[in-house]
Structures are given as structure tokens and as C-alpha cells.
Protein backbone atom coordinates (compact mmCIF):
# COMPACT_ATOMS: atom_id res chain seq x y z
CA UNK A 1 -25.03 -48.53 -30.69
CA UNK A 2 -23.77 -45.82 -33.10
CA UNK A 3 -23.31 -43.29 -29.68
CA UNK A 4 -20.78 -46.14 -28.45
CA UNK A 5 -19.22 -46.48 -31.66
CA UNK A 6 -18.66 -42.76 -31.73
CA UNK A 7 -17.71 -43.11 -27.88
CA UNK A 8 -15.37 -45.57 -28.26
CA UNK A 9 -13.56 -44.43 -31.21
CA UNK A 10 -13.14 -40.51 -30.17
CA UNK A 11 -12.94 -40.63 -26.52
CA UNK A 12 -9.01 -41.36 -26.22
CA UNK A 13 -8.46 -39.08 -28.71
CA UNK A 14 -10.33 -36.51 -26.45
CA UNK A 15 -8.29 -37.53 -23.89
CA UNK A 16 -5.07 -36.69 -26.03
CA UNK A 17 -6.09 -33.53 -26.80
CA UNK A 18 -7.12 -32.52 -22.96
CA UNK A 19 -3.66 -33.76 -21.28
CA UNK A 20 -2.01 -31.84 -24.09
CA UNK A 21 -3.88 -28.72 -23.73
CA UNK A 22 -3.35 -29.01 -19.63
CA UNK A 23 0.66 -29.84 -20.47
CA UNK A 24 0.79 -26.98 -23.24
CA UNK A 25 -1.18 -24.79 -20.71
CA UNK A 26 0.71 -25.13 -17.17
CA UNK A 27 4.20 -24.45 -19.85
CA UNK A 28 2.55 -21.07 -20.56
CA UNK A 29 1.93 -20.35 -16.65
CA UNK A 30 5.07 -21.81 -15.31
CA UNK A 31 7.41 -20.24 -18.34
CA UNK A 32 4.94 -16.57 -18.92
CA UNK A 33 8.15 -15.24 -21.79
CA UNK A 34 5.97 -13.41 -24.12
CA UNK A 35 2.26 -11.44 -24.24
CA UNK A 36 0.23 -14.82 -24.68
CA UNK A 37 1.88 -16.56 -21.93
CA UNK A 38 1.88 -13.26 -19.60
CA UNK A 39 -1.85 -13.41 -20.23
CA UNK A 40 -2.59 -17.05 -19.23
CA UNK A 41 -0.47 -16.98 -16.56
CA UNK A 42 -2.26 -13.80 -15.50
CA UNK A 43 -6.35 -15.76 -15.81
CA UNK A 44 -4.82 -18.88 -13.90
CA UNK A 45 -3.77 -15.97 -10.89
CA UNK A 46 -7.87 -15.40 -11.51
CA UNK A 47 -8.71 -18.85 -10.90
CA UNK A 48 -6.52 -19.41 -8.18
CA UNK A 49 -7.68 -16.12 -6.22
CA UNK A 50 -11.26 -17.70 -6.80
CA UNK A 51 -10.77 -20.65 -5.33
CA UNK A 52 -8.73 -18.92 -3.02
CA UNK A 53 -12.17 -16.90 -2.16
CA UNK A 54 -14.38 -19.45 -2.20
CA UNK A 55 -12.38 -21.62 0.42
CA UNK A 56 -12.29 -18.73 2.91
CA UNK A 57 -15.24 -17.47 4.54
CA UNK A 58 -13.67 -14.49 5.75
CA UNK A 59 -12.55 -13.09 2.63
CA UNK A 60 -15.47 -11.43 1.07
CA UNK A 61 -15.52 -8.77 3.91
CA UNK A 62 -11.54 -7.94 3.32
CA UNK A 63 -10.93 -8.13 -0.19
CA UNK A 64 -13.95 -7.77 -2.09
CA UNK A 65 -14.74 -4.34 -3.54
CA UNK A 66 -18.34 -4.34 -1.60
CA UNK A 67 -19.67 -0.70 -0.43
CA UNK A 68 -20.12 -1.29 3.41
CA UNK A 69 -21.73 2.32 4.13
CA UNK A 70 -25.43 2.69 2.58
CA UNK A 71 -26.08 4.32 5.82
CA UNK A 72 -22.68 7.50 6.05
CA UNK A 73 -24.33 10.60 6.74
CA UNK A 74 -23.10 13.72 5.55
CA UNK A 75 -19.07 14.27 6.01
CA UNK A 76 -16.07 15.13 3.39
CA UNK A 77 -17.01 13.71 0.58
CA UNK A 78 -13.83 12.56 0.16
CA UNK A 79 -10.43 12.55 1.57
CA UNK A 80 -6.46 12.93 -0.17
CA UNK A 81 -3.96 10.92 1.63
CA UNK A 82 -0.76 12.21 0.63
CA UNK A 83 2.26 10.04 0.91
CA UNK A 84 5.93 11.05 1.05
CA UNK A 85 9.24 8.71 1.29
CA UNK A 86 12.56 10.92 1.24
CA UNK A 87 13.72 14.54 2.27
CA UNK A 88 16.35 16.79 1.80
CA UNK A 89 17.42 20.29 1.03
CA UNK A 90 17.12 21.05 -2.78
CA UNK A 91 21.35 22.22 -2.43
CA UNK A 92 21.69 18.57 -1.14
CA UNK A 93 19.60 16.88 -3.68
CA UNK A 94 21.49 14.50 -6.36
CA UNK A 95 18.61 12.77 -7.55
CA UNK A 96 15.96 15.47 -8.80
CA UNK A 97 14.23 13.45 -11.13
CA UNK A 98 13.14 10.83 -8.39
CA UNK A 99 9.93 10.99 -7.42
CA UNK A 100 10.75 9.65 -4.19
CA UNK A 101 12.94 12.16 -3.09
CA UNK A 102 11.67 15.58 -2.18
CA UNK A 103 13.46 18.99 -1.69
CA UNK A 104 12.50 19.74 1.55
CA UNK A 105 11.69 23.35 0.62
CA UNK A 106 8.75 21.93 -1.15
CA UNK A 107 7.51 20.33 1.46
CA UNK A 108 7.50 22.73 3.74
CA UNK A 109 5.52 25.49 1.01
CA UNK A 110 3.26 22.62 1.02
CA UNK A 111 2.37 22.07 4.05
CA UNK A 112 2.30 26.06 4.41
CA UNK A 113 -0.29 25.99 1.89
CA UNK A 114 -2.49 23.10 4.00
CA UNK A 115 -1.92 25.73 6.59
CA UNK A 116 -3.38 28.64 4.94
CA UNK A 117 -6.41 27.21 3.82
CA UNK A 118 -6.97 25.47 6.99
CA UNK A 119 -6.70 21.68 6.58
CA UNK A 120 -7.11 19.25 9.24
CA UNK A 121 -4.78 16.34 9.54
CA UNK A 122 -6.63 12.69 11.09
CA UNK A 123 -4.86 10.59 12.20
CA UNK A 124 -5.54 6.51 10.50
CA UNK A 125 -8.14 5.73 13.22
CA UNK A 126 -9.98 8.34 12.37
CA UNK A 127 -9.35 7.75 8.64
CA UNK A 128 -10.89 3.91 9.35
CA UNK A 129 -13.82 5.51 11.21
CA UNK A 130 -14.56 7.94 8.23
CA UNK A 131 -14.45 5.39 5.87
CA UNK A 132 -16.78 3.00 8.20
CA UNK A 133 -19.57 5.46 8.53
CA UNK A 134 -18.96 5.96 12.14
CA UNK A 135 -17.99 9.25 11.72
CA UNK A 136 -17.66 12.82 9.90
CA UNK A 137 -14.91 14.37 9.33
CA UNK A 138 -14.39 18.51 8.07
CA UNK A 139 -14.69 19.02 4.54
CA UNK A 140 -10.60 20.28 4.39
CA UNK A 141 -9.49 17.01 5.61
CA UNK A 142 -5.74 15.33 4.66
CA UNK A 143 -3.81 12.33 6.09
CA UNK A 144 -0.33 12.33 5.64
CA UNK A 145 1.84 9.70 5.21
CA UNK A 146 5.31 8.84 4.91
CA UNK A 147 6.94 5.93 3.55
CA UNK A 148 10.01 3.64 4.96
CA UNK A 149 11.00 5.16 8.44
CA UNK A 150 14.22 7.71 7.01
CA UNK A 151 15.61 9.73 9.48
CA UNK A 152 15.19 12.73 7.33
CA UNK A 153 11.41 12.63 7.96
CA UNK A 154 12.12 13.53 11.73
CA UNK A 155 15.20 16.13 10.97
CA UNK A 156 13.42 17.82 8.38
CA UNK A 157 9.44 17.18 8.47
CA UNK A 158 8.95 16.78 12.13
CA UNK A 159 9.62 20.52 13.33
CA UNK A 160 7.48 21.57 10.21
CA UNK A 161 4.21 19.50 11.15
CA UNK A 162 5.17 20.93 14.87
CA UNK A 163 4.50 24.26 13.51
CA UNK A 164 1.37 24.02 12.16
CA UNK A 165 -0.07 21.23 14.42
CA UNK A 166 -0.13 18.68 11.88
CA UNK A 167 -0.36 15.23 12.37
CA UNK A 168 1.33 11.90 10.31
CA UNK A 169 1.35 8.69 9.87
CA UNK A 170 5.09 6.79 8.73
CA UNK A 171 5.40 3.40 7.75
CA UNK A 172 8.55 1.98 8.66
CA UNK A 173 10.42 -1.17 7.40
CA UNK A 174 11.02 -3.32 10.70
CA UNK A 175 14.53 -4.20 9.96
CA UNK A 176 15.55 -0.70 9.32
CA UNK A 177 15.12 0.69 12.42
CA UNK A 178 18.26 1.64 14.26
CA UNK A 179 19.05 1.01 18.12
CA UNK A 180 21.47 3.76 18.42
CA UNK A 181 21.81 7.45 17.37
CA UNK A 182 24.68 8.69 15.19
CA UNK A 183 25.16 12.16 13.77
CA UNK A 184 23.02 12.83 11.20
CA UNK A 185 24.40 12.93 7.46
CA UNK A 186 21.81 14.63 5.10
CA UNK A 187 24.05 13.14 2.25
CA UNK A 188 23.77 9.67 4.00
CA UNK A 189 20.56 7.13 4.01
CA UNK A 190 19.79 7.03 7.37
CA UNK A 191 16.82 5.27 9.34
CA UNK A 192 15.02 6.37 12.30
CA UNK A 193 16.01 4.93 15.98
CA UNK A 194 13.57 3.30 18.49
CA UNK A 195 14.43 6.29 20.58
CA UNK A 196 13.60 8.69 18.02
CA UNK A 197 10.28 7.32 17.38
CA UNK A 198 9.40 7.56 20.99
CA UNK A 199 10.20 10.85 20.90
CA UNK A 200 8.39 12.24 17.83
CA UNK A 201 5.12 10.34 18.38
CA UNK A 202 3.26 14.22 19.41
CA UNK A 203 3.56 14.37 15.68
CA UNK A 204 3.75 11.41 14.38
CA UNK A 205 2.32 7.49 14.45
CA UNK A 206 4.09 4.69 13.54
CA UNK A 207 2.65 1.57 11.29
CA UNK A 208 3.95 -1.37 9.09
CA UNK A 209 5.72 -1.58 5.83
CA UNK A 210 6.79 -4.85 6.77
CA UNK A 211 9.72 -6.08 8.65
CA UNK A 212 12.05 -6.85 6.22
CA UNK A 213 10.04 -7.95 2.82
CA UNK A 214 10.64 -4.31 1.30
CA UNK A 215 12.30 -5.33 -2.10
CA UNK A 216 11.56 -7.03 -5.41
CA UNK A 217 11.30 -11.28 -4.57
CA UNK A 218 8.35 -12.73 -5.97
CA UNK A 219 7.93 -13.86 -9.47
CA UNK A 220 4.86 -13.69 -10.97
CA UNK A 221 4.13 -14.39 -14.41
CA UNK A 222 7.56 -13.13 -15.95
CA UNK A 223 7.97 -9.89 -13.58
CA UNK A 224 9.59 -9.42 -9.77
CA UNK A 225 7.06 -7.86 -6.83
CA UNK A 226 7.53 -7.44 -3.22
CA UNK A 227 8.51 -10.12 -1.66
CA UNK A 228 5.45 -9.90 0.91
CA UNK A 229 3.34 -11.39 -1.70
CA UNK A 230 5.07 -15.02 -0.49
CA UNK A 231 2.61 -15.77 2.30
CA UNK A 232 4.98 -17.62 3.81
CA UNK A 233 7.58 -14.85 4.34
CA UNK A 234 4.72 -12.79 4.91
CA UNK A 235 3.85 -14.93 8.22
CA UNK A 236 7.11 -14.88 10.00
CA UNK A 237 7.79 -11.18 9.22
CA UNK A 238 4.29 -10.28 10.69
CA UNK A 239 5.68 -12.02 13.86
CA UNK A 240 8.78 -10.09 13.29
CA UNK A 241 7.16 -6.88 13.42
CA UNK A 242 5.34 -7.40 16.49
CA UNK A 243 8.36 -8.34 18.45
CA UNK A 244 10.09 -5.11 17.30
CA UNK A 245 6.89 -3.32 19.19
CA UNK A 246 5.42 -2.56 16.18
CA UNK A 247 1.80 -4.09 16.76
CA UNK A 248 -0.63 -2.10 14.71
CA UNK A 249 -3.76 -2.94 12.81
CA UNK A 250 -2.85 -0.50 9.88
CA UNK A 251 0.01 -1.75 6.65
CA UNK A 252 1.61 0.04 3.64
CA UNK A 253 2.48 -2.60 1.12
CA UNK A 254 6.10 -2.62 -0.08
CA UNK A 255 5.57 -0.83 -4.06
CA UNK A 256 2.00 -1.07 -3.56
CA UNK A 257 2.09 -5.08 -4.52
CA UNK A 258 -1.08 -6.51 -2.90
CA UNK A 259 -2.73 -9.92 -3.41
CA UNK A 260 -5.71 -11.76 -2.16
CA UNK A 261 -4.13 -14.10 -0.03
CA UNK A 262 -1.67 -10.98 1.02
CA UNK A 263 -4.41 -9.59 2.21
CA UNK A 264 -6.54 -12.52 3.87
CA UNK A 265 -3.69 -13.14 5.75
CA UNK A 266 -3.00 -9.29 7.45
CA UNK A 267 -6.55 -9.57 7.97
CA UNK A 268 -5.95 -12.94 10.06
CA UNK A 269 -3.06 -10.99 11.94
CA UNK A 270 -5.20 -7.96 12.93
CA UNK A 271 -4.60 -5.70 10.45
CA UNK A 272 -7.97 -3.73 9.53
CA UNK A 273 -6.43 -0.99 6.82
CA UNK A 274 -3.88 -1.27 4.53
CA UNK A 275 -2.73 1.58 1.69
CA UNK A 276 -1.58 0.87 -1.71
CA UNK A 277 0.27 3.01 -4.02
CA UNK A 278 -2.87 3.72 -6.57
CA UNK A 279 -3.37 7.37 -7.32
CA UNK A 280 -6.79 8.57 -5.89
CA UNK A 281 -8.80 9.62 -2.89
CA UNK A 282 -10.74 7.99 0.05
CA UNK A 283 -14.02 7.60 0.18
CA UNK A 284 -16.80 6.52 2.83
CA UNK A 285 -17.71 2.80 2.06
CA UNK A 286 -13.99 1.99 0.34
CA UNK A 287 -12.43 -1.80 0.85
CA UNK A 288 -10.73 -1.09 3.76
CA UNK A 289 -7.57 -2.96 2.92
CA UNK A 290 -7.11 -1.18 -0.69
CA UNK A 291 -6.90 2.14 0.00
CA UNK A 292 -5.67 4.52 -2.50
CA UNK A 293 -2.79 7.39 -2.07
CA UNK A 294 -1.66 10.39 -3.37
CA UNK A 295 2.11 10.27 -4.20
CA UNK A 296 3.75 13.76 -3.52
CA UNK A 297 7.05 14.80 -4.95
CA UNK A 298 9.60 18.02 -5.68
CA UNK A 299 7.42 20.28 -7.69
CA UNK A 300 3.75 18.77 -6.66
CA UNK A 301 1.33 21.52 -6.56
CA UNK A 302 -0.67 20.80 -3.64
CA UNK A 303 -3.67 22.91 -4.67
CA UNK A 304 -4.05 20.99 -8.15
CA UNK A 305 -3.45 17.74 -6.67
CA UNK A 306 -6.10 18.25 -3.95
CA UNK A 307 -7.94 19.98 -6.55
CA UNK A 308 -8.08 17.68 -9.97
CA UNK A 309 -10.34 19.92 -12.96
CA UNK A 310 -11.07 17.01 -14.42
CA UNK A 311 -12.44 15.10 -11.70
CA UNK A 312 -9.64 12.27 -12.92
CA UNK A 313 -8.98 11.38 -8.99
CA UNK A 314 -12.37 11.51 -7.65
């Protein structure tokens, strides 16, 4: 008698207090203005990449940070992949203190240094097959990679890796890609041409950075990503890509913004590897579709980088 009493006296008060806790927290998540908010907004992104998880059977084997090689025998223990975006001669240079522009000077002492000491360059299948287990690669092993598809990659980088017999790996933005040649202007942003690409590919291989979803769209609890975290852009510029000619299984995301459904769904497209902008190095057994990079600039010392004394990157 008294538990129905209690019952019937507390319960729509309960109540009350629920719907106003569920009101007073979807405000936080749908308006994330200050550190509190942020961080609710940020555990209700937890629950929904949960449920997200749970509902997809697939997922686990994409996006869960599982080791998937008990079985690697011995190989590099572990592998930099360096990744570049812009070059141009230091006398050309206006922006020095971007990291994404690089004198091309420094690049090419770099790359004379990964000569010298006798690196080998993989290309991204191989990289995939490393990090599989299915098979070894030499203990001076690098990938290089190059960001966005500029023009000054080929003009500058292209007769460089020629030299040595390197090989790399660009990621170009779909939408960027030109259909004609015009004179080159080192002072002028300039994207490479269908023609070009065809041309270059004894050097390099081409992969996507999406079609056209490379810039900040996507709100998420009070900040702008990459628009390729909407899934539903994300869809349509996959198809996008494809049509261009661009049909490969491995993806750079746009500033390194990656989610679990971002993921899930590359995997549903065919995409097996996919590199993020996190500083570190590749390892056998890594999630396949979180790989980590090495971002090289004007005034990178290639022999620390690959090199870290405090084991910081390993």
C-alpha cells in the first residue's frame, strides 16, 4: 500500500524531472556554445557512433581499433608515410611559415637523403599488404604521399622521384582536376590535368581526396570539419569520383576529419585504406582505414623525423 502511495505521489514528478533533463540535454547538443555543452554534445557523438556500431555488422572489421596480424612474420617494424601538399622554389615562396607549402629545395635534399641511405619507396598496395601480414617489406621502407593534385607536384617533384627511382602516391580533389594544359605559373595555384596524370603515372599513383568535399561544411558540436563527414554528400561525391576515372580502393580524408559512419560508408564503396592526418608511423596489424602520416614541411629534417630519440612516433 505504502509502495503505491509513494508510487503515485512521486512518479509524475519523476516524469518532470526526466522530460526536463532530455529538453535541457538535447539544448546542450543542438546549441554546444561553451566547454559543458562542447562536452555533451561530444558523449551523445559516443552514443550515436555506438548505436551506429551495433546496427552494422560490418563495422567492427573497418573501424574498430582490433590488431588483425597475430600471425606477421618478421618485416620493418614499422613504416613513415610522409605526406606533402604544395611546392615551390624558396625565391618564389610568399608563405614560409605554412606548413603546407614547401621550398622545393628542401624537398629535393630530402629525398637526396632517402637516396643516400637507400630507402625503398612501396607503393599503397604494398603498404595494405604490409600492414595485412601478407607480406615483408625492407627495413628502410617510406611511402610518399602528396596531398590535393597541384600541378607543382609534377613540375617540381616528378623529375626528382625520376632520379632516384622513387615512387608516390597523390591524392587529388576530383573537381580540381583540369581538362586542358596552360602554361605553368609557379606564382599561380594550379591543378594537375587528366593528361598530365596519364603521363606521370611511372612515378606516380593517383587516389581520392574526394571529389569536391575538400573544405570546412559540417558542424559538429560548435566547430566546422570537412564536409565529407555529411554521409549524404559523401555518397554522391563517391559516385562523382568514379565517373572522373578515379576508382580506387585507397582515400585521404579532407584535414584528416574521419567519422564512423565516414568510414562504414568508403568501406561499402570499396575503399580498403584510408590515411588521416595523425602524426605517427605504420605498423603491421593497424585499422586499415586510420592510418597515420607524417606531415613534411620547409625545414623538416628527414633523418630526425624518420628517426624520433624519444620514441614519441613509434
Amino acid at each position: 500500500m505504502k509502495r503505491k502511495q509513494f508510487l503515485k505521489k512521486w512518479s509524475p514528478r519523476l516524469i518532470v524531472v526526466l522530460v526536463f533533463f532530455v529538453i535541457f540535454y538535447a539544448a546542450l547538443v543542438t546549441h554546444p556554445t561553451n566547454v559543458f555543452s562542447q562536452k555533451a554534445c561530444t558523449s551523445w557523438q559516443l552514443v550515436k557512433n555506438k548505436a551506429f556500431i551495433l546496427s552494422h555488422n560490418q563495422l567492427p572489421e573497418i573501424a574498430l581499433d582490433t590488431v588483425q596480424a597475430e600471425t606477421i612474420t618478421e618485416q620493418a617494424k614499422q613504416v613513415p608515410v610522409l605526406m606533402y601538399h604544395y611546392l615551390v622554389p624558396k625565391s618564389l615562396n610568399k608563405e614560409p611559415g605554412n606548413k603546407s607549402v614547401m621550398n622545393t629545395e628542401d624537398f629535393e635534399e630530402g629525398m637526396d637523403y632517402l637516396h643516400r641511405e637507400g630507402y625503398y619507396t612501396p607503393t599503397l598496395q604494398e603498404l595494405e599488404q604490409y600492414v595485412k601480414g601478407e607480406i615483408s617489406l625492407p627495413k628502410k621502407s617510406v611511402v610518399i604521399t602528396f596531398d590535393d593534385g597541384y600541378e607543382n607536384n609534377l613540375v617540381y617533384a616528378y623529375p626528382i622521384l625520376k632520379k632516384y627511382n622513387f615512387k608516390a602516391a597523390v591524392f587529388v580533389i576530383g573537381s580540381k582536376v583540369n581538362e586542358s594544359n596552360e602554361p605553368f605559373d609557379p606564382s599561380r595555384k594550379s591543378f594537375l590535368t587528366k593528361a598530365q596524370m596519364e603521363e606521370s603515372k611511372d612515378v606516380f599513383e593517383f587516389h581520392s581526396h574526394t571529389y569536391n568535399l575538400h573544405y570546412k561544411g559540417f558542424a559538429k558540436c560548435g566547430s566546422e570539419y570537412a564536409a565529407g563527414l555529411d554521409t549524404k554528400l559523401l555518397k554522391q561525391d563517391m559516385k562523382q569520383m568514379k565517373e572522373l576515372g578515379i576508382d580506387t580502393p585507397y582515400f585521404a580524408y579532407p584535414y584528416g576529419n574521419k567519422s564512423t559512419q565516414m568510414m562504414y560508408y568508403l568501406h561499402e564503396e570499396g575503399y580498403r585504406m584510408a590515411f588521416s592526418v595523425r602524426q605517427g608511423f605504420v605498423k603491421p596489424g593497424d585499422n586499415l582505414m586510420k592510418l597515420n602520416r607524417l606531415t613534411v614541411t620547409t625545414g623538416t629534417d628527414l633523418s630526425v623525423l624518420l628517426h624520433p630519440l624519444d620514441g614519441s612516433l613509434e
